[in-house]
C-alpha atoms as a PDB file:
ATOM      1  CA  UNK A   1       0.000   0.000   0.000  1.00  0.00           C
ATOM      2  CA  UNK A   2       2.818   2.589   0.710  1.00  0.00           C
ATOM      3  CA  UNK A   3       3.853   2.174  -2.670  1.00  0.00           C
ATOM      4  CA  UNK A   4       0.548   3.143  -4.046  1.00  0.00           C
ATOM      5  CA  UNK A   5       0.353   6.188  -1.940  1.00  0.00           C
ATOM      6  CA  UNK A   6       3.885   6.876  -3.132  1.00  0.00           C
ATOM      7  CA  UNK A   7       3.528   6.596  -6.694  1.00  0.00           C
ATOM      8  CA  UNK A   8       0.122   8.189  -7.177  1.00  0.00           C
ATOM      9  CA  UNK A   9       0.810  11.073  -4.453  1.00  0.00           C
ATOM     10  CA  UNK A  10      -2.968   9.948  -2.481  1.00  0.00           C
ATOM     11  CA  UNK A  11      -3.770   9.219   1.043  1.00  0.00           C
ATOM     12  CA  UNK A  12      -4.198   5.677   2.310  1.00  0.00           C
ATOM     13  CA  UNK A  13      -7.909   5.643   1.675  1.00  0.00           C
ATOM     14  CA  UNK A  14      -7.707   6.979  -1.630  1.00  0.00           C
ATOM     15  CA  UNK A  15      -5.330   4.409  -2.417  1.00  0.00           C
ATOM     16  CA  UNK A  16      -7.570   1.327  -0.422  1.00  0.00           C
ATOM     17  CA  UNK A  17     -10.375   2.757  -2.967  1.00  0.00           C
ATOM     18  CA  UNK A  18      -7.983   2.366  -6.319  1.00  0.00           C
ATOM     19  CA  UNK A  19      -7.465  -1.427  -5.317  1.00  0.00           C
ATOM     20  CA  UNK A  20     -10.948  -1.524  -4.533  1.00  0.00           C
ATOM     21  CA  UNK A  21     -10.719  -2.841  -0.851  1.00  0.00           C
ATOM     22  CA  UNK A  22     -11.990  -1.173   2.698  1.00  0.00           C
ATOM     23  CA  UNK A  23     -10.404   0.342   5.651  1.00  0.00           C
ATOM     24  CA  UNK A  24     -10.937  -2.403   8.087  1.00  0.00           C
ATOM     25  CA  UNK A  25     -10.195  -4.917   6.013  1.00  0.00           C
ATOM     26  CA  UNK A  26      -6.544  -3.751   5.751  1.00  0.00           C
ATOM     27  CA  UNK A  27      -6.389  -2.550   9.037  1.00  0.00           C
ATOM     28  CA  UNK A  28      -7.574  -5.304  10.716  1.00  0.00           C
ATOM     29  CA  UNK A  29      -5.136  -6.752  13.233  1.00  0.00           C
ATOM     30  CA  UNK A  30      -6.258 -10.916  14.774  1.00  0.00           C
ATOM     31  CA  UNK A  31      -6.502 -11.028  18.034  1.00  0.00           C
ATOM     32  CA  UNK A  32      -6.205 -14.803  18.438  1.00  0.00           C
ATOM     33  CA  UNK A  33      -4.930 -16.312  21.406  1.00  0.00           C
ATOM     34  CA  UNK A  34      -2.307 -18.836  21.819  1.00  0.00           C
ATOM     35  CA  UNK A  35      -3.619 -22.251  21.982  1.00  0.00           C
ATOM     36  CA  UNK A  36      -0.348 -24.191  23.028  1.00  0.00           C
ATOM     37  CA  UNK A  37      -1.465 -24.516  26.849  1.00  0.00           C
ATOM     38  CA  UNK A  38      -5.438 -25.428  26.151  1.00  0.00           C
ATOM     39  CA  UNK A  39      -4.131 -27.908  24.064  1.00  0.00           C
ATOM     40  CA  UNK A  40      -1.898 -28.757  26.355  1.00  0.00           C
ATOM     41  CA  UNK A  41      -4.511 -29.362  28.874  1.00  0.00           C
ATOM     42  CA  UNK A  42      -7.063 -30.998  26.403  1.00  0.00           C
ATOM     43  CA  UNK A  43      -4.335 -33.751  25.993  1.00  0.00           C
ATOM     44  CA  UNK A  44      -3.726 -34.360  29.755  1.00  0.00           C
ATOM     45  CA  UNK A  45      -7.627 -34.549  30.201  1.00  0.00           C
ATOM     46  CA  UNK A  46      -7.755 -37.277  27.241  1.00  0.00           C
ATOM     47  CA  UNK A  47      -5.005 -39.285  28.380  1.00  0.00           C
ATOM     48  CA  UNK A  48      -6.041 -39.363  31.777  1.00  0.00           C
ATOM     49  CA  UNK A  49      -9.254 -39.851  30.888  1.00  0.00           C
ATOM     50  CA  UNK A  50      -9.771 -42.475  27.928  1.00  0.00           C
ATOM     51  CA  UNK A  51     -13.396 -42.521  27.259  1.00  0.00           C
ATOM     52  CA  UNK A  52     -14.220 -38.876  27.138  1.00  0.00           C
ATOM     53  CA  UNK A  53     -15.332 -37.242  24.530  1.00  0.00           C
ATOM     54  CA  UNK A  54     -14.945 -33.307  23.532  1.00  0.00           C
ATOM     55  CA  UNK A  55     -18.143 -32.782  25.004  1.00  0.00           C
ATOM     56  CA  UNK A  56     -17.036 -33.478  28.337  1.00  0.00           C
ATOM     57  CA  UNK A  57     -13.370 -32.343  28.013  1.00  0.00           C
ATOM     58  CA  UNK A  58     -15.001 -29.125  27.482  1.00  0.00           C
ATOM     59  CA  UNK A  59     -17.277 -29.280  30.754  1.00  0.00           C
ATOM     60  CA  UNK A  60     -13.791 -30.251  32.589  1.00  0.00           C
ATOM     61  CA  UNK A  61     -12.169 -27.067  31.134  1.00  0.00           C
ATOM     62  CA  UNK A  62     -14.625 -24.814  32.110  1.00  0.00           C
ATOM     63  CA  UNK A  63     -15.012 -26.563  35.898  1.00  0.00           C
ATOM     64  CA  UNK A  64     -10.854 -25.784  35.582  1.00  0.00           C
ATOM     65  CA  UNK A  65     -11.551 -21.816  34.497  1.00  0.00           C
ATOM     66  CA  UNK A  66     -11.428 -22.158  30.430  1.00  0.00           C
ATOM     67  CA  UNK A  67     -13.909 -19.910  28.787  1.00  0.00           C
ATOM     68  CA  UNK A  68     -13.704 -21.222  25.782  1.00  0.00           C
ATOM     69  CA  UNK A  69     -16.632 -22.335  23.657  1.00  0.00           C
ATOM     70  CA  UNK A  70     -17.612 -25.826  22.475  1.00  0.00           C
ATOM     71  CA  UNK A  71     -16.593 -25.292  18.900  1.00  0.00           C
ATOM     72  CA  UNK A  72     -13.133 -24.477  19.926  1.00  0.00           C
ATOM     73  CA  UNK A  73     -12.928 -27.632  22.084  1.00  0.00           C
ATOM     74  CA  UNK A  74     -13.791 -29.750  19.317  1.00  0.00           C
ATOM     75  CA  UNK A  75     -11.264 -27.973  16.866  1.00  0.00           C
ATOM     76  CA  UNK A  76      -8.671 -28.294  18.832  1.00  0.00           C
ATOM     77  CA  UNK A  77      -9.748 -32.191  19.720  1.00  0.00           C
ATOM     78  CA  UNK A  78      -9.785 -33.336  16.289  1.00  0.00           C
ATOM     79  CA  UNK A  79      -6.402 -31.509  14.850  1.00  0.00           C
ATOM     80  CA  UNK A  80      -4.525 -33.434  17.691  1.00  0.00           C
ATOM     81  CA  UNK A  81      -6.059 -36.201  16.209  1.00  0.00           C
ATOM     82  CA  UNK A  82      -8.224 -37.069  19.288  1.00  0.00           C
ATOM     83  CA  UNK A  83     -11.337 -39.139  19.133  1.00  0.00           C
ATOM     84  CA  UNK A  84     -13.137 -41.974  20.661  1.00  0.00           C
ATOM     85  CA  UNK A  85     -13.179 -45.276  19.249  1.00  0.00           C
ATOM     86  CA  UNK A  86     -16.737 -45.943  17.871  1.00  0.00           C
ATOM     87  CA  UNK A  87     -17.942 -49.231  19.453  1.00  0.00           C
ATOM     88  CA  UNK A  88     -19.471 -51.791  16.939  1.00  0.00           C
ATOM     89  CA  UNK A  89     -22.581 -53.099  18.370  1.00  0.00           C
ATOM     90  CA  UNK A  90     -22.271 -56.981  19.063  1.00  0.00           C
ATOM     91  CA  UNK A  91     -24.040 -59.211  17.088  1.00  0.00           C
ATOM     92  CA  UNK A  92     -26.332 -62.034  17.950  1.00  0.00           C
ATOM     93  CA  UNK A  93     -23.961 -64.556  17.600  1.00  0.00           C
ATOM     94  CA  UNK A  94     -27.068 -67.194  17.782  1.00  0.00           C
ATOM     95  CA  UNK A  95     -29.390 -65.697  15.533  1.00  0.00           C
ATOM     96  CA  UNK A  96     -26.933 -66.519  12.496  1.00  0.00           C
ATOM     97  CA  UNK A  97     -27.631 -70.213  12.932  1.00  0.00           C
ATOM     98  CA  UNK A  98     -31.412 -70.186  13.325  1.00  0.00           C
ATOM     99  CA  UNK A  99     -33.342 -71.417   9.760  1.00  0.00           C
ATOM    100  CA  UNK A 100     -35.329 -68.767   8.087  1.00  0.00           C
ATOM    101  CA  UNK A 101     -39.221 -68.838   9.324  1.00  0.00           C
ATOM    102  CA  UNK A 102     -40.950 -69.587   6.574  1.00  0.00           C
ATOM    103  CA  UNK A 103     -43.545 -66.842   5.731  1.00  0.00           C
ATOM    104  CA  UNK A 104     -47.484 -67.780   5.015  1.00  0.00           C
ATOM    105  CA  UNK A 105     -47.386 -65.289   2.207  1.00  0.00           C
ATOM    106  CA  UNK A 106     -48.888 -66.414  -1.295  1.00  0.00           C
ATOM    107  CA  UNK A 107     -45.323 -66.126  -3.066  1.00  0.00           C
ATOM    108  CA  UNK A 108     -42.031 -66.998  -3.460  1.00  0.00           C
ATOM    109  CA  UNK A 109     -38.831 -66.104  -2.091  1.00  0.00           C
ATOM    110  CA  UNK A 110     -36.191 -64.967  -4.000  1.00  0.00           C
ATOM    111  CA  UNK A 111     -32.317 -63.172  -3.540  1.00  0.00           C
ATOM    112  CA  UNK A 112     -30.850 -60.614  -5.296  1.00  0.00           C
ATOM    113  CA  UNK A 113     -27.627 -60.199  -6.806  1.00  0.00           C
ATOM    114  CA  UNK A 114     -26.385 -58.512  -3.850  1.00  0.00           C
ATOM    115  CA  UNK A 115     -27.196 -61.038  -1.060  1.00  0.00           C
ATOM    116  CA  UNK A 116     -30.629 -59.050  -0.384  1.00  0.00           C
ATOM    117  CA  UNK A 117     -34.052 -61.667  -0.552  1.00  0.00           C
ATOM    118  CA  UNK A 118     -37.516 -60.166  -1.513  1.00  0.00           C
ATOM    119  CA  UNK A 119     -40.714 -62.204  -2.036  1.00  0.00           C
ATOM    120  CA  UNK A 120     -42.353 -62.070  -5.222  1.00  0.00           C
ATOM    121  CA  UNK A 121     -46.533 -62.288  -4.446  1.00  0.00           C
ATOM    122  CA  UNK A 122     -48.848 -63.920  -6.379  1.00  0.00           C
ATOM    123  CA  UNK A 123     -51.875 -62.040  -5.658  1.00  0.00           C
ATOM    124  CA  UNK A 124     -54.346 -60.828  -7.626  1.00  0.00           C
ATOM    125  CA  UNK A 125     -56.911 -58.102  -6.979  1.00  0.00           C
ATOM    126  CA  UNK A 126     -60.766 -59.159  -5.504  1.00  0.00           C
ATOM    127  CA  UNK A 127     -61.978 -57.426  -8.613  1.00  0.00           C
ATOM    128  CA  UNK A 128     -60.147 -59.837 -10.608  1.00  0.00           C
ATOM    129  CA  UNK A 129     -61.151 -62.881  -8.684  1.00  0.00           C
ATOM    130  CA  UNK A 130     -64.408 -62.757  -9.043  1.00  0.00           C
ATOM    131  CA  UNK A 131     -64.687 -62.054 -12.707  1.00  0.00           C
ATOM    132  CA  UNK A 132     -65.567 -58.224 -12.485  1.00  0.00           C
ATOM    133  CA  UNK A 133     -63.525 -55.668 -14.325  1.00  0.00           C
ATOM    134  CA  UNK A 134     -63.304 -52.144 -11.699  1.00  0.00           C
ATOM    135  CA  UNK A 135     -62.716 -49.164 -13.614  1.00  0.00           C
ATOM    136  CA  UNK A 136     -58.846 -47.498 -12.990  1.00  0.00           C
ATOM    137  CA  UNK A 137     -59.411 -44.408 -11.587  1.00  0.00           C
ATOM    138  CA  UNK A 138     -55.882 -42.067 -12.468  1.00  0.00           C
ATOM    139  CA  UNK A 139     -56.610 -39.249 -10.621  1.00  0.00           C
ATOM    140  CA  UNK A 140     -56.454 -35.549 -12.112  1.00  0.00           C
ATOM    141  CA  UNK A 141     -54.711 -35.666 -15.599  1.00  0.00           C
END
């Protein structure tokens, strides 16, 4: 920017307008805070503490004095790659070995390609059975 106001001679806003960005925006200083000891602490917590999750590491750190929100927590969490196993829920062990219950359904039974069974009916409509044609309604056309 000083070189703009240099080689056009204009103030520092007339210069922000030429490039076409505001004030603020080039003014604007962060005012982040250093993470180093929250994260710090987050890992202690999890370490000490296996089977919490962000959720209550964050309850711990505000017990502890940490004002920081939720969001932050779980940032922080997941770039230190933190994160609790997902359990698998057990199987039935037993229930593999039981035979299929066969189904009083008119129809057959049938299995996909991909493992999946589906029953194919053979029923036909009471109109049908007794002989009588019912006019097909289709709605609005």
């Amino acid at each position: 920017m000083p070189e703009l106001m240099q080689r056009f001679g204009c103030s520092q806003r007339n210069a922000l307008r030429i490039v076409g960005m505001s004030c603020s925006t080039y003014l604007y200083e962060s005012k982040r805070r250093d993470e180093a000891a929250l994260k710090l602490r987050i890992k202690e917590i999890t370490q000490t503490r296996v089977h919490y999750g962000y959720r209550r590491v964050h309850v711990l750190l505000r017990r502890e004095g940490y004002r920081d929100n939720v969001k932050r927590i779980y940032r922080l969490y997941r770039e230190q790659g933190l994160s609790l196993r997902l359990k698998r829920p057990k199987r039935n062990k037993t229930a593999q070995w039981r035979q299929p219950v066969t189904d009083r359904r008119n129809g057959a039974r049938d299995v996909r390609r991909n493992g999946a069974s589906f029953w194919l009916l053979n029923r036909a409509p009471e109109g049908l059975r007794n002989g009588v044609i019912l006019p097909l309604w289709r709605g609005w056309v």
